[in-house]
N, C-alpha and C. Protein backbone atom coordinates (compact mmCIF):
# COMPACT_ATOMS: atom_id res chain seq x y z
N UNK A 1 0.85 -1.17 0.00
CA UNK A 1 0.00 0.00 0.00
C UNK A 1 0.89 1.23 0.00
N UNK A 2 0.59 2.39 -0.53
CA UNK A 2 1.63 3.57 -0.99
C UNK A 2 0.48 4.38 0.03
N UNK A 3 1.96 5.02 0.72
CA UNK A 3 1.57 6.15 1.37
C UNK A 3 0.56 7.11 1.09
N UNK A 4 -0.18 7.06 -0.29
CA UNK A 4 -0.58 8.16 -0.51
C UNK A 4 -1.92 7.21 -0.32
N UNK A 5 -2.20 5.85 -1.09
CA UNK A 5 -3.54 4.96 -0.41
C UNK A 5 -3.58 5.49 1.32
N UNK A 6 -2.86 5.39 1.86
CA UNK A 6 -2.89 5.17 3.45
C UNK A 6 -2.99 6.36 4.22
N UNK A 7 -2.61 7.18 3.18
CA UNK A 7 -3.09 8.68 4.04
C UNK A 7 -4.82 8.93 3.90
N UNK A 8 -5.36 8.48 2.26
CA UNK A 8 -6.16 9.01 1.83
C UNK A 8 -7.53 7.87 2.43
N UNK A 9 -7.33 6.32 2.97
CA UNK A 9 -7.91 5.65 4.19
C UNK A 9 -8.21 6.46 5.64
N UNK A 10 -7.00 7.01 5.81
CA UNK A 10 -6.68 7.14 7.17
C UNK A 10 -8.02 8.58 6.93
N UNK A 11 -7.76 9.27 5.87
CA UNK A 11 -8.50 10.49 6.35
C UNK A 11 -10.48 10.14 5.65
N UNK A 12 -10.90 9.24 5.36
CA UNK A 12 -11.75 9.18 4.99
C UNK A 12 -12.31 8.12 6.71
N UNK A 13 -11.53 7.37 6.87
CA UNK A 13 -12.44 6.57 8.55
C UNK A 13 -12.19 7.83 9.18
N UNK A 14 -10.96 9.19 9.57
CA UNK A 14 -11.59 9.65 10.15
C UNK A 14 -12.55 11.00 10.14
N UNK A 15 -12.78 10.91 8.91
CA UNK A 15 -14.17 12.06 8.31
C UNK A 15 -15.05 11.06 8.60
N UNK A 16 -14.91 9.89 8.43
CA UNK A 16 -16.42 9.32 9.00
C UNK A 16 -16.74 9.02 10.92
N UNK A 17 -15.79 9.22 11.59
CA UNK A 17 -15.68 8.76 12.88
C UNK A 17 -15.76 9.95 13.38
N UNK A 18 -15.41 11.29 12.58
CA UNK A 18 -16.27 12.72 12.72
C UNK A 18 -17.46 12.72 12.21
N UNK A 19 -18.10 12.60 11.27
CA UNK A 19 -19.41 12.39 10.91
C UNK A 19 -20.13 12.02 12.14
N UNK A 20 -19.87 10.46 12.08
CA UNK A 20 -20.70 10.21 13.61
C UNK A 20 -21.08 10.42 14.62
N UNK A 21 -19.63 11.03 15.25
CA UNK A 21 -19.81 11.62 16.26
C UNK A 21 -20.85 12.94 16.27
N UNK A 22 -20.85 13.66 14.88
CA UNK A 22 -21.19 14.57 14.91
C UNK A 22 -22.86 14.28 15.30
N UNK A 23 -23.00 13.43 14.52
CA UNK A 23 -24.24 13.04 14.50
C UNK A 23 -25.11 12.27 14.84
N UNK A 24 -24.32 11.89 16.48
CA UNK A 24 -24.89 11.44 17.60
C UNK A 24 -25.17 12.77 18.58
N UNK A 25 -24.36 13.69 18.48
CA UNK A 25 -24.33 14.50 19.08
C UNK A 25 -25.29 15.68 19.06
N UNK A 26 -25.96 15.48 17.65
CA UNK A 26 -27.33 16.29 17.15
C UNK A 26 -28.52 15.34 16.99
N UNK A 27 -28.13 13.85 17.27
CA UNK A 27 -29.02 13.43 17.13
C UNK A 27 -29.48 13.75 15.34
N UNK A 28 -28.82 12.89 14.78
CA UNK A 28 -29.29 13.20 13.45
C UNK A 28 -28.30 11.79 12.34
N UNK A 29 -29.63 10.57 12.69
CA UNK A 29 -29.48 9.04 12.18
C UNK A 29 -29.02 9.20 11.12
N UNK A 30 -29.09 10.22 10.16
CA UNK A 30 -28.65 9.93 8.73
C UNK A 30 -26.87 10.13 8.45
N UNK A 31 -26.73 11.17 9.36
CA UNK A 31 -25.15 11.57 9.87
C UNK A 31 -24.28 10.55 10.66
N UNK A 32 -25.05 9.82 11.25
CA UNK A 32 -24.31 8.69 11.62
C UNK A 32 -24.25 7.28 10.60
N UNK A 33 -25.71 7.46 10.07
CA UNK A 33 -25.28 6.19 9.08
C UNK A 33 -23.99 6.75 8.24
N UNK A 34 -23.97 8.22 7.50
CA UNK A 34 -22.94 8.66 6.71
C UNK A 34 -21.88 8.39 7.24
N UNK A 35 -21.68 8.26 8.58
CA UNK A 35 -19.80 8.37 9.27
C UNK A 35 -19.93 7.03 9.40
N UNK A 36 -21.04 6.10 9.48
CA UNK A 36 -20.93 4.56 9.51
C UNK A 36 -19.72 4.17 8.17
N UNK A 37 -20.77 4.74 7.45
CA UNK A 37 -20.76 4.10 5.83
C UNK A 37 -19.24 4.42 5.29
N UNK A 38 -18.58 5.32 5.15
CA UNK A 38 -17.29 5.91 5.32
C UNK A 38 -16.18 5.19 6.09
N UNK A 39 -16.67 4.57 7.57
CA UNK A 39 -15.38 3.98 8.01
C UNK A 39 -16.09 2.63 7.47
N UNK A 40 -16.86 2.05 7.36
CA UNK A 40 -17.03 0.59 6.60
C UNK A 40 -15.87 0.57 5.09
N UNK A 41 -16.35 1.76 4.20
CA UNK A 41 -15.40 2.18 3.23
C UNK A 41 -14.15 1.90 3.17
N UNK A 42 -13.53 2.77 4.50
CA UNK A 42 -12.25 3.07 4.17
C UNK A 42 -11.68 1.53 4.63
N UNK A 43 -12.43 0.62 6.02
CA UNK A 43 -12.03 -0.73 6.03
C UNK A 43 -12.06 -1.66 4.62
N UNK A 44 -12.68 -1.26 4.01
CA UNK A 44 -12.90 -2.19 2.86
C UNK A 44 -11.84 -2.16 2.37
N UNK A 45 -11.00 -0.81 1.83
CA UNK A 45 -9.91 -0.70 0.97
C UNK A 45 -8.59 -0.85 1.86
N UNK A 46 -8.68 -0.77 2.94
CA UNK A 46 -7.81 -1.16 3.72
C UNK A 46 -7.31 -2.51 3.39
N UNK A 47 -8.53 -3.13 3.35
CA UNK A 47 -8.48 -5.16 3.48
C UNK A 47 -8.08 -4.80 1.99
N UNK A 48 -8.40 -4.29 1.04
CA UNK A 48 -8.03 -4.78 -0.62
C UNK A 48 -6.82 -4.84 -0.47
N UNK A 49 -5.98 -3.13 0.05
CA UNK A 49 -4.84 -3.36 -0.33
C UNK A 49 -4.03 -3.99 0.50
N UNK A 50 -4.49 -4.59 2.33
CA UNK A 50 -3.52 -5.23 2.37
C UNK A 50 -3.39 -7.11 1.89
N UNK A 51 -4.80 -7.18 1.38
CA UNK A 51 -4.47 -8.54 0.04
C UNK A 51 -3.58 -7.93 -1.11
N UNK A 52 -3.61 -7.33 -1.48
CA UNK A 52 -3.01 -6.96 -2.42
C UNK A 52 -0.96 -6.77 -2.24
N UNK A 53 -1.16 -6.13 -0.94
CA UNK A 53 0.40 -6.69 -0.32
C UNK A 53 0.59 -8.11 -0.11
N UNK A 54 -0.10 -8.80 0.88
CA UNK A 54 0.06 -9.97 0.94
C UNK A 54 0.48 -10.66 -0.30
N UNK A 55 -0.31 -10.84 -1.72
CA UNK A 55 -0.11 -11.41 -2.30
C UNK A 55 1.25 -10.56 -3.25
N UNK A 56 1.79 -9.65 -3.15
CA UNK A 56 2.94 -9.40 -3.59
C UNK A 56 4.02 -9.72 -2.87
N UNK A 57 4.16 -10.17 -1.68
CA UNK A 57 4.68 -10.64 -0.68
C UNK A 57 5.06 -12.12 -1.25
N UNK A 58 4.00 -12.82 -1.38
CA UNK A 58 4.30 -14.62 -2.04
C UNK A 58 4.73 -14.44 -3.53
N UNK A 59 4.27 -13.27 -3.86
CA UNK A 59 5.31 -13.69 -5.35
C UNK A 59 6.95 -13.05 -5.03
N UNK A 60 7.23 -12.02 -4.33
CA UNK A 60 8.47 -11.75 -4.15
C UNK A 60 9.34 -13.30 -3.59
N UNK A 61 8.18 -13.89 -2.53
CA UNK A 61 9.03 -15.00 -1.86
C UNK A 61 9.42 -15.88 -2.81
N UNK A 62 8.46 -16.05 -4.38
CA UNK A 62 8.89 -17.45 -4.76
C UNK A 62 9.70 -17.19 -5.79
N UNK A 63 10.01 -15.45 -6.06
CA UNK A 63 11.48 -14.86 -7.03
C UNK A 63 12.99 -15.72 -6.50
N UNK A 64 12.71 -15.69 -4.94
CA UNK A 64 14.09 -16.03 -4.85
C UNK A 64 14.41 -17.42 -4.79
């Protein structure tokens, strides 16, 4: 994963973990599903790319 994936994860779970909060805090369900939906997101691409390492990982291993 390239720094620039991992910054651009890091700041989308926590625009959504602000969302939420925000929107527990007004009481306002749709603002929390939004900061839900966002860190579900950014986990998702998290897991892609670290399959995506992993499996560059077993092909580096079977170069050597």
């Amino acid at each position: 994963m390239s720094a620039s994936d991992k910054i651009k994860n890091e700041s989308q779970d926590l625009k959504g973990k602000t969302e939420e909060a925000v929107g527990h805090l007004t009481n306002d369900q749709d603002k929390v599903a939004e900061g839900k939906a966002d860190q579900a997101a950014a986990d998702a691409k998290k897991a892609g790319e670290n399959v995506k390492d992993a499996g560059e990982n077993v092909k580096d291993a079977f170069r050597r």
